[in-house]
PDB file of N, CA and C in Angstrom:
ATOM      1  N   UNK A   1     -68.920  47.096   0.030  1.00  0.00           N
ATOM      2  CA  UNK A   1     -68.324  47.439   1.304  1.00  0.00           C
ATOM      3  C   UNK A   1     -69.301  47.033   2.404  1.00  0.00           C
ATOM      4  N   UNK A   2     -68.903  45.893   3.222  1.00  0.00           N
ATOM      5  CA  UNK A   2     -69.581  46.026   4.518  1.00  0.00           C
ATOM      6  C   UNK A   2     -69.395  46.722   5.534  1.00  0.00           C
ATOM      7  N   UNK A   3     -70.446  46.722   6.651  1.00  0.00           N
ATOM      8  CA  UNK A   3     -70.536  47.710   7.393  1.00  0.00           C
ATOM      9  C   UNK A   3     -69.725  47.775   8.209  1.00  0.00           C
ATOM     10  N   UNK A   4     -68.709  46.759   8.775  1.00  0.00           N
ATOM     11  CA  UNK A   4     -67.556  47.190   9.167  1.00  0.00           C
ATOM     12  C   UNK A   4     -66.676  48.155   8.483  1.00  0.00           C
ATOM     13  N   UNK A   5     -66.155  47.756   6.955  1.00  0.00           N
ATOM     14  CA  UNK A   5     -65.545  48.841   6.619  1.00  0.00           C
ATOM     15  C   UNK A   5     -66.224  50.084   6.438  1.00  0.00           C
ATOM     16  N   UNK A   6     -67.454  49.974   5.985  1.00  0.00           N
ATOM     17  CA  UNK A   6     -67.636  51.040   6.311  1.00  0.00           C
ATOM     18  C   UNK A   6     -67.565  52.477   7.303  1.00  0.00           C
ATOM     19  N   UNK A   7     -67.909  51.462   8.293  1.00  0.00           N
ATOM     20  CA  UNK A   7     -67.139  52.173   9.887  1.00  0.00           C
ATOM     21  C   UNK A   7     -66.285  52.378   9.954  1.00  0.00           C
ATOM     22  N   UNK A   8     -65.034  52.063   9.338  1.00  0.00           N
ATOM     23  CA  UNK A   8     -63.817  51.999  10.003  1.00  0.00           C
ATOM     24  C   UNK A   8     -63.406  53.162   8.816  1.00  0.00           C
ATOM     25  N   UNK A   9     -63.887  53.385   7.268  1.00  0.00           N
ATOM     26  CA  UNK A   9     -63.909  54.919   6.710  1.00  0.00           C
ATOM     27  C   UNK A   9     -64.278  56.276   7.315  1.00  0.00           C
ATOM     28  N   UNK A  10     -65.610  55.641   7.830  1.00  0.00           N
ATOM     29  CA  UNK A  10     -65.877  56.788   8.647  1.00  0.00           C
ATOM     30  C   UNK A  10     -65.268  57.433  10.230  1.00  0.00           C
ATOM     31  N   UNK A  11     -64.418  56.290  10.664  1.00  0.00           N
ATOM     32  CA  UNK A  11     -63.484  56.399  11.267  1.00  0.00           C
ATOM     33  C   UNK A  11     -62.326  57.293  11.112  1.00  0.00           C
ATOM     34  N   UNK A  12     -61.675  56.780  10.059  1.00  0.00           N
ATOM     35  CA  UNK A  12     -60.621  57.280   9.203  1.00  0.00           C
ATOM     36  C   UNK A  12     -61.141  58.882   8.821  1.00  0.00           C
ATOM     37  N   UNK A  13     -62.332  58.930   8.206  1.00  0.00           N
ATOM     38  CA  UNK A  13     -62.685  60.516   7.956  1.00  0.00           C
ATOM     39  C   UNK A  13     -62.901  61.087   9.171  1.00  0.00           C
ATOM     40  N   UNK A  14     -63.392  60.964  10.331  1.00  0.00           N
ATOM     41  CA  UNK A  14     -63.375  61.954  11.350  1.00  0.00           C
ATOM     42  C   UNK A  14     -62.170  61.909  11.799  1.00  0.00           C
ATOM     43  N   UNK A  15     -61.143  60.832  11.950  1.00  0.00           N
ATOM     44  CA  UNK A  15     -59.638  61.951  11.989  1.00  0.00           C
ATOM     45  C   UNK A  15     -58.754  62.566  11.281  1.00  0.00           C
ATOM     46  N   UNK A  16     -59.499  62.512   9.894  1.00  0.00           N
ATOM     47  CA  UNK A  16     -58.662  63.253   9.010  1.00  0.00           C
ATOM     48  C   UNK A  16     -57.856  64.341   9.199  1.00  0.00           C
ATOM     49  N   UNK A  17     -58.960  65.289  10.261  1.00  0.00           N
ATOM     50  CA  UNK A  17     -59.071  66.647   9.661  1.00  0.00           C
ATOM     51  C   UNK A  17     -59.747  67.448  11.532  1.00  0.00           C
ATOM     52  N   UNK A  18     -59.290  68.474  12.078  1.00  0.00           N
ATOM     53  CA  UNK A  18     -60.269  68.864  13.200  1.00  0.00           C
ATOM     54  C   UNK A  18     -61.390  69.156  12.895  1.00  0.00           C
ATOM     55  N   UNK A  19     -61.921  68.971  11.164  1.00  0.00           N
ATOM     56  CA  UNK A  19     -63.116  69.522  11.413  1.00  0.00           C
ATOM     57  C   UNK A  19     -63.485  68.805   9.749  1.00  0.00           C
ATOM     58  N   UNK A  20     -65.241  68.638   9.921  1.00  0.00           N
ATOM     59  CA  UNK A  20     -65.564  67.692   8.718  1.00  0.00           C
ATOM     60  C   UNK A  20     -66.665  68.729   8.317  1.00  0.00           C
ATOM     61  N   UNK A  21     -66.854  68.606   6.478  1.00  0.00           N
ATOM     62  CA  UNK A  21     -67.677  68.913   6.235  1.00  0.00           C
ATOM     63  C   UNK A  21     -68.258  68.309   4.969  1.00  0.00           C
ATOM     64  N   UNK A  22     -69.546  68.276   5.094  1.00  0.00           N
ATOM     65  CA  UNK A  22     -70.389  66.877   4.296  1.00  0.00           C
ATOM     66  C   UNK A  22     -70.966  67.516   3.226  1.00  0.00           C
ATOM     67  N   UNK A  23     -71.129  67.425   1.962  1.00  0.00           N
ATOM     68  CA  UNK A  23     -72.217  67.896   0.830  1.00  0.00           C
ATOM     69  C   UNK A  23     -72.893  66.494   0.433  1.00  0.00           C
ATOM     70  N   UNK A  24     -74.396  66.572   0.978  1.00  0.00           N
ATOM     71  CA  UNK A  24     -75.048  65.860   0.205  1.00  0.00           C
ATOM     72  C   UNK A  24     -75.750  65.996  -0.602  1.00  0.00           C
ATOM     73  N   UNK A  25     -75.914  64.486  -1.565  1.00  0.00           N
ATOM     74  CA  UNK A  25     -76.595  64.437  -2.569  1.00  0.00           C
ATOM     75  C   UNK A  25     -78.019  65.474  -2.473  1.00  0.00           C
ATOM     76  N   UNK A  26     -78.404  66.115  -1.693  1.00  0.00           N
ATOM     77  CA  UNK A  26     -79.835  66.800  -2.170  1.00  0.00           C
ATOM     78  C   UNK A  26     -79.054  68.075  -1.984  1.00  0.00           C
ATOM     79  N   UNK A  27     -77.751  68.571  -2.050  1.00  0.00           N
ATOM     80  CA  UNK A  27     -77.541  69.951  -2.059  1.00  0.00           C
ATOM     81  C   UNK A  27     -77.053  70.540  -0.917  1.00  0.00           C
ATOM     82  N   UNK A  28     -77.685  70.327   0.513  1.00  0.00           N
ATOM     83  CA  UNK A  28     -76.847  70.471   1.663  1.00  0.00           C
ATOM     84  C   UNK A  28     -75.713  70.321   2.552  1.00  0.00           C
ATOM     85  N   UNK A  29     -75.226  70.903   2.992  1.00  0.00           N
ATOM     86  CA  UNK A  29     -74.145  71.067   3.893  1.00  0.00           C
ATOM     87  C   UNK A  29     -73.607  71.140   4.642  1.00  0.00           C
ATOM     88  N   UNK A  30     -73.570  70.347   5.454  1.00  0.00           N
ATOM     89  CA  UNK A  30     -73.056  70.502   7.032  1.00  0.00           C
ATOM     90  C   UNK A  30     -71.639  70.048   7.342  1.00  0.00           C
ATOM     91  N   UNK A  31     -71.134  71.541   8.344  1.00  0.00           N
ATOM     92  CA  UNK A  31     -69.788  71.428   8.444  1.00  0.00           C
ATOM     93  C   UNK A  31     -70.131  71.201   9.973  1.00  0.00           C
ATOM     94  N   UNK A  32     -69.171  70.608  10.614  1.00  0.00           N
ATOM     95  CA  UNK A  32     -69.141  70.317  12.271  1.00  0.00           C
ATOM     96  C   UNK A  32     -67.676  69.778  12.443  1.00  0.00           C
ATOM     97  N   UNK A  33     -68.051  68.800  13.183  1.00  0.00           N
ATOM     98  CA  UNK A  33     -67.320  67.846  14.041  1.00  0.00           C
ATOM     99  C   UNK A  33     -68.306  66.318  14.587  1.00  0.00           C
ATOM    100  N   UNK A  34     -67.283  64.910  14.110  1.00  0.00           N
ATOM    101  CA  UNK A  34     -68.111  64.349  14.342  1.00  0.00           C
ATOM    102  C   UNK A  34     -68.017  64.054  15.651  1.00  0.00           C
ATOM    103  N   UNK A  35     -68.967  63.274  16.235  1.00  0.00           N
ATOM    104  CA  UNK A  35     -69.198  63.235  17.326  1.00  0.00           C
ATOM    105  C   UNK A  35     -69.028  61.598  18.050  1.00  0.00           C
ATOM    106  N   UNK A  36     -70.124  60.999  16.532  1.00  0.00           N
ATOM    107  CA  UNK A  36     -70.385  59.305  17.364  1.00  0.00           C
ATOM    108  C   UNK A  36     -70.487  58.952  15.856  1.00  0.00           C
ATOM    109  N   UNK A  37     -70.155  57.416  15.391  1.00  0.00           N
ATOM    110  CA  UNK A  37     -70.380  56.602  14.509  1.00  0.00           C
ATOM    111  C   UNK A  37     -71.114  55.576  14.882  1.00  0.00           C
ATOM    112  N   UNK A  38     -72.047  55.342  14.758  1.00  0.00           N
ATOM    113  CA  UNK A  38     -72.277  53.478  14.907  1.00  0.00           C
ATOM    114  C   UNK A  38     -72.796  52.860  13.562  1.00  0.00           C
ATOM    115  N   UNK A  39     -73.276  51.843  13.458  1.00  0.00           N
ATOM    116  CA  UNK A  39     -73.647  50.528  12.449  1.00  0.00           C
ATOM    117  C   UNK A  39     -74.558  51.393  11.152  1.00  0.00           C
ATOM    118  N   UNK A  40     -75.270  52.232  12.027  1.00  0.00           N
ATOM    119  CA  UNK A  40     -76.532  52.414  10.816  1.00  0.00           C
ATOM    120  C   UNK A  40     -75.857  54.352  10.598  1.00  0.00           C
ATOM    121  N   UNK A  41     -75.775  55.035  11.796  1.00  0.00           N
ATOM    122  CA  UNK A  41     -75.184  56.573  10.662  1.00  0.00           C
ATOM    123  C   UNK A  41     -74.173  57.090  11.904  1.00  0.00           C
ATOM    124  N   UNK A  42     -73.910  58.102  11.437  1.00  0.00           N
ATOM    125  CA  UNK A  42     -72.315  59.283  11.375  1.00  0.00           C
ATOM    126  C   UNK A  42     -73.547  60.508  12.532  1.00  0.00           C
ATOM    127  N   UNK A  43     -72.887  60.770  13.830  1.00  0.00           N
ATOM    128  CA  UNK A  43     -73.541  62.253  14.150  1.00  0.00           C
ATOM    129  C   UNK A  43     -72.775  63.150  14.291  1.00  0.00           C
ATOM    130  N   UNK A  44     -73.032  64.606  13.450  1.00  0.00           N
ATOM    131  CA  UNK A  44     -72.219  65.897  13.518  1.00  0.00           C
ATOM    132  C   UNK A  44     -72.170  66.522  14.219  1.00  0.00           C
ATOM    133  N   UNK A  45     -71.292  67.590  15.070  1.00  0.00           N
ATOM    134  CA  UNK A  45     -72.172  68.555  15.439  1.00  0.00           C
ATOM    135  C   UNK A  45     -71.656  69.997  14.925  1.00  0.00           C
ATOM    136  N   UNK A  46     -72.728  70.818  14.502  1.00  0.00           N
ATOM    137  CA  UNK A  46     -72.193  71.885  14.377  1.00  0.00           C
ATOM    138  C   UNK A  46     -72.441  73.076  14.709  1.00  0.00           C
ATOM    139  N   UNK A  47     -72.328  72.825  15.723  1.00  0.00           N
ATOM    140  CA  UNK A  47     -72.425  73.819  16.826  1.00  0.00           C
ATOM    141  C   UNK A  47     -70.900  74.315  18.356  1.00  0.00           C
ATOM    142  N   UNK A  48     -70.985  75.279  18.705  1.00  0.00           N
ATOM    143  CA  UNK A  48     -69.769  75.541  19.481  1.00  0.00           C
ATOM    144  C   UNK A  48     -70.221  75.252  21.167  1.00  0.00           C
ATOM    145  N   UNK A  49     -71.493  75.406  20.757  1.00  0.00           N
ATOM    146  CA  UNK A  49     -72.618  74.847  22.321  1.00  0.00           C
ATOM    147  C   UNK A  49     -73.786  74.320  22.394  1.00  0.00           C
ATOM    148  N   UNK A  50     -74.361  74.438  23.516  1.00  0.00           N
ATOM    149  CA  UNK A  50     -75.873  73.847  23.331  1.00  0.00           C
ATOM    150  C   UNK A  50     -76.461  75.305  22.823  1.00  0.00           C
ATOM    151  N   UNK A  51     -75.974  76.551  22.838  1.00  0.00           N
ATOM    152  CA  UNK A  51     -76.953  77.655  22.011  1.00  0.00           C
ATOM    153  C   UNK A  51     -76.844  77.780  20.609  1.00  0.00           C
ATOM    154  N   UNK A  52     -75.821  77.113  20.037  1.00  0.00           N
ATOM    155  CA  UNK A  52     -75.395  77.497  18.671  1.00  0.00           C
ATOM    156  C   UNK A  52     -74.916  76.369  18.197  1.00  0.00           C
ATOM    157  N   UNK A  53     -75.617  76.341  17.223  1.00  0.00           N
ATOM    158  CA  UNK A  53     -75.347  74.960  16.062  1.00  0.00           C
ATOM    159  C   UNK A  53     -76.748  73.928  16.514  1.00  0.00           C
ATOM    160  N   UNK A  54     -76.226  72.749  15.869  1.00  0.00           N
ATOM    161  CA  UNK A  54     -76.919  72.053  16.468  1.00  0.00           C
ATOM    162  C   UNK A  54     -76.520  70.319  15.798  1.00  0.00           C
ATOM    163  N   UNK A  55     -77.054  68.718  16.540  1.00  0.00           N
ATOM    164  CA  UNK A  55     -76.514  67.763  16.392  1.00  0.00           C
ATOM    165  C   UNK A  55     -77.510  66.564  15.191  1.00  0.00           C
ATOM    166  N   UNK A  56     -76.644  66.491  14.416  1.00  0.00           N
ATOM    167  CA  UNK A  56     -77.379  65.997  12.884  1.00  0.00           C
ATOM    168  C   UNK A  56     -77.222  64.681  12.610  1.00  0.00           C
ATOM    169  N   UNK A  57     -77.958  63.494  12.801  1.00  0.00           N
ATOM    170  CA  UNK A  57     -77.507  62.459  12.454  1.00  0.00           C
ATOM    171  C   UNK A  57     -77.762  62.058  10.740  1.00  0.00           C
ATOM    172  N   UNK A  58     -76.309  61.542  10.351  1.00  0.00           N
ATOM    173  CA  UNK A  58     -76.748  61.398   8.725  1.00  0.00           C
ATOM    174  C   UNK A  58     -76.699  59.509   8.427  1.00  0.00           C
ATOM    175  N   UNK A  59     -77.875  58.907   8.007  1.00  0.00           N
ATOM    176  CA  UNK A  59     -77.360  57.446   7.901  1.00  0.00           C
ATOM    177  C   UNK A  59     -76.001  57.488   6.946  1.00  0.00           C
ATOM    178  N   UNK A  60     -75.746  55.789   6.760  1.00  0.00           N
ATOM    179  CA  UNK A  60     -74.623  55.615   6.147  1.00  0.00           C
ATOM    180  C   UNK A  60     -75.085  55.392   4.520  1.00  0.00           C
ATOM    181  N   UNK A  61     -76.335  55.431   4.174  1.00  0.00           N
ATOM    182  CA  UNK A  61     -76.557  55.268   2.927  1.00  0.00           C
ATOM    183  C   UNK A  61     -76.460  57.046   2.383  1.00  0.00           C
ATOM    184  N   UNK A  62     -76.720  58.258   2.723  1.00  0.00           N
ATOM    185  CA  UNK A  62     -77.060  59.235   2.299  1.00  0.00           C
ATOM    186  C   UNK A  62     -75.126  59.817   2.530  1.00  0.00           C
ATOM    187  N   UNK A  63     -74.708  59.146   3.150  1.00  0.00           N
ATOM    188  CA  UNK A  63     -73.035  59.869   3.080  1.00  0.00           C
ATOM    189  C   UNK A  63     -72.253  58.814   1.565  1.00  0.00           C
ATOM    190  N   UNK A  64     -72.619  57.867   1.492  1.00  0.00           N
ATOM    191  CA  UNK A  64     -72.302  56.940   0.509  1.00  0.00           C
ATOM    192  C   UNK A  64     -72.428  57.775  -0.777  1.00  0.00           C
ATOM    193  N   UNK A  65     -73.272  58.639  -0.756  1.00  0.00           N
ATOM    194  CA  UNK A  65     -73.906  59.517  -2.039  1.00  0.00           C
ATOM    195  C   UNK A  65     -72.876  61.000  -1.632  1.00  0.00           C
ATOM    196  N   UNK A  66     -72.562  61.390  -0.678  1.00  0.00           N
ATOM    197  CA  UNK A  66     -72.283  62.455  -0.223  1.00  0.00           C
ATOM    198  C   UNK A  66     -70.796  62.753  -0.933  1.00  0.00           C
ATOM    199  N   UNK A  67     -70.488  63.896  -0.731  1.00  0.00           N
ATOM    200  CA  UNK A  67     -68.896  64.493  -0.783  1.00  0.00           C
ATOM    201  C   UNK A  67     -68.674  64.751   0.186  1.00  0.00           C
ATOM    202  N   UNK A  68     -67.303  64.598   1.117  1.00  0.00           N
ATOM    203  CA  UNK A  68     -66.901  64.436   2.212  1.00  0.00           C
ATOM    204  C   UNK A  68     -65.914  64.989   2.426  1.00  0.00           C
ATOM    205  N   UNK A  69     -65.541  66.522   2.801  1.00  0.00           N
ATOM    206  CA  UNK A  69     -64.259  67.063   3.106  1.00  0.00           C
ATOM    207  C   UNK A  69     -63.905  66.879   4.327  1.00  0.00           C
ATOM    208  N   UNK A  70     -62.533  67.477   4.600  1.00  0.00           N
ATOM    209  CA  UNK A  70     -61.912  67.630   6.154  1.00  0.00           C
ATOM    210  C   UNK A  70     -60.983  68.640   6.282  1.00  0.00           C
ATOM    211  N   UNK A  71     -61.069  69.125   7.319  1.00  0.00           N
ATOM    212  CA  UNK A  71     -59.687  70.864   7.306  1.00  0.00           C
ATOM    213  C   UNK A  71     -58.735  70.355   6.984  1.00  0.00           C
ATOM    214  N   UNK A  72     -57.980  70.349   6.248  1.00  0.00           N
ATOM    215  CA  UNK A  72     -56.133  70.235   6.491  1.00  0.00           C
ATOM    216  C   UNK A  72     -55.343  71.189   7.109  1.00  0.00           C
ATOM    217  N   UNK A  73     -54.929  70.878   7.804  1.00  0.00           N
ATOM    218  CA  UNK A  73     -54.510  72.102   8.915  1.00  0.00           C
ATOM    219  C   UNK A  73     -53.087  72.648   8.663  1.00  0.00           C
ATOM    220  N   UNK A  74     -51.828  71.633   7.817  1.00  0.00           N
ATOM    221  CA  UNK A  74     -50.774  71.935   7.075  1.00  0.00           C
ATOM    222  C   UNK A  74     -51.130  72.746   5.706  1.00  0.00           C
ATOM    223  N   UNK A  75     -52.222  72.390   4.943  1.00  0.00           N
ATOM    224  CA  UNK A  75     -52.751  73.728   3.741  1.00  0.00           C
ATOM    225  C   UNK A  75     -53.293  74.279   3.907  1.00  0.00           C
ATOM    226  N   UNK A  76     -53.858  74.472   4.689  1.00  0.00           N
ATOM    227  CA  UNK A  76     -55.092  75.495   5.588  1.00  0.00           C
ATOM    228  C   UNK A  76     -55.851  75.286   4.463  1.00  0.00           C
ATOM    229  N   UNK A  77     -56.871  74.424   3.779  1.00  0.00           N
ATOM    230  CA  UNK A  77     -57.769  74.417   3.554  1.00  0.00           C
ATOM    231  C   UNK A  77     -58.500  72.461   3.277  1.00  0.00           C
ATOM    232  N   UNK A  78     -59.746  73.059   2.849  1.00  0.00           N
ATOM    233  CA  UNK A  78     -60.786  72.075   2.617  1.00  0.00           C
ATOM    234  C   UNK A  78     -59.855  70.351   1.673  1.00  0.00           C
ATOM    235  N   UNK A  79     -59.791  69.325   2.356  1.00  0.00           N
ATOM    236  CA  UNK A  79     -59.417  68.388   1.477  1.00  0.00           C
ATOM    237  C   UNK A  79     -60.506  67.306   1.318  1.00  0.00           C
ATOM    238  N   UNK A  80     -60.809  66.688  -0.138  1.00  0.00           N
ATOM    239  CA  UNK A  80     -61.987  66.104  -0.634  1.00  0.00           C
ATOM    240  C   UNK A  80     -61.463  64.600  -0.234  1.00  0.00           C
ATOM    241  N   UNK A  81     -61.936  64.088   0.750  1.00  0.00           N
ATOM    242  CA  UNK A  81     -61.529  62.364   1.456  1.00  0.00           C
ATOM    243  C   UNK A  81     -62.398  62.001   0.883  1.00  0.00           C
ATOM    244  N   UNK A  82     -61.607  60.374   0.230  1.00  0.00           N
ATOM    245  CA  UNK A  82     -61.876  59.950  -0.744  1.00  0.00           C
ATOM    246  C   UNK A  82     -62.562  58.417  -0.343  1.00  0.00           C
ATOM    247  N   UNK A  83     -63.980  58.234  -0.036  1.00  0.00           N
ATOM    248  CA  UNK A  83     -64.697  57.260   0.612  1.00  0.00           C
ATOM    249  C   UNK A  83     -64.542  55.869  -0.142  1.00  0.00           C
ATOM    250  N   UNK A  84     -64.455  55.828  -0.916  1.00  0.00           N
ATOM    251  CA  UNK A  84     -63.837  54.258  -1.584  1.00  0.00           C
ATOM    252  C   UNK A  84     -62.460  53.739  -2.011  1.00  0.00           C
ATOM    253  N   UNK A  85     -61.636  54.052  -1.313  1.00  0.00           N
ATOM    254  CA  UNK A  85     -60.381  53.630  -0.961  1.00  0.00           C
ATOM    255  C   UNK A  85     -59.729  52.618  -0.828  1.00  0.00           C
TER     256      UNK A  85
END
């Protein structure tokens, strides 16, 4: 996958869903909202302001490894978007 498509997945996953949440390969978790995509990574934020949460940039190699949900807002819950499509 080049980095266009790649972009254009990660495209596709931030409108999946009003709200994204990432498990990566080392165990962590961040749920937000994305914010910005460009060439090299994905930024989250998960936060409701500048007092709470806060803004995470993840490259595109460490989401490649990642699990990638999004809200579904018709099942009210977590759906697993499927990055090689």
């Amino acid at each position: 996958m080049n980095t266009e498509q790649l972009v254009e997945r990660l495209i596709t996953f931030a409108e999946a869903g009003n709200q994204q949440k990432i498990q990566l390969a080392n165990g962590s978790t961040i749920q937000g909202w994305v914010m910005e995509i460009t060439d090299e990574a994905l930024l989250i934020s998960s936060g409701y302001s500048d007092k709470v949460g806060k803004d995470q940039w993840i490259n595109h190699q460490d989401l490649i490894t990642a699990e990638l949900f999004y809200w579904d807002n018709q099942n009210d819950m977590w759906s697993l978007f499927i990055f090689n499509k």
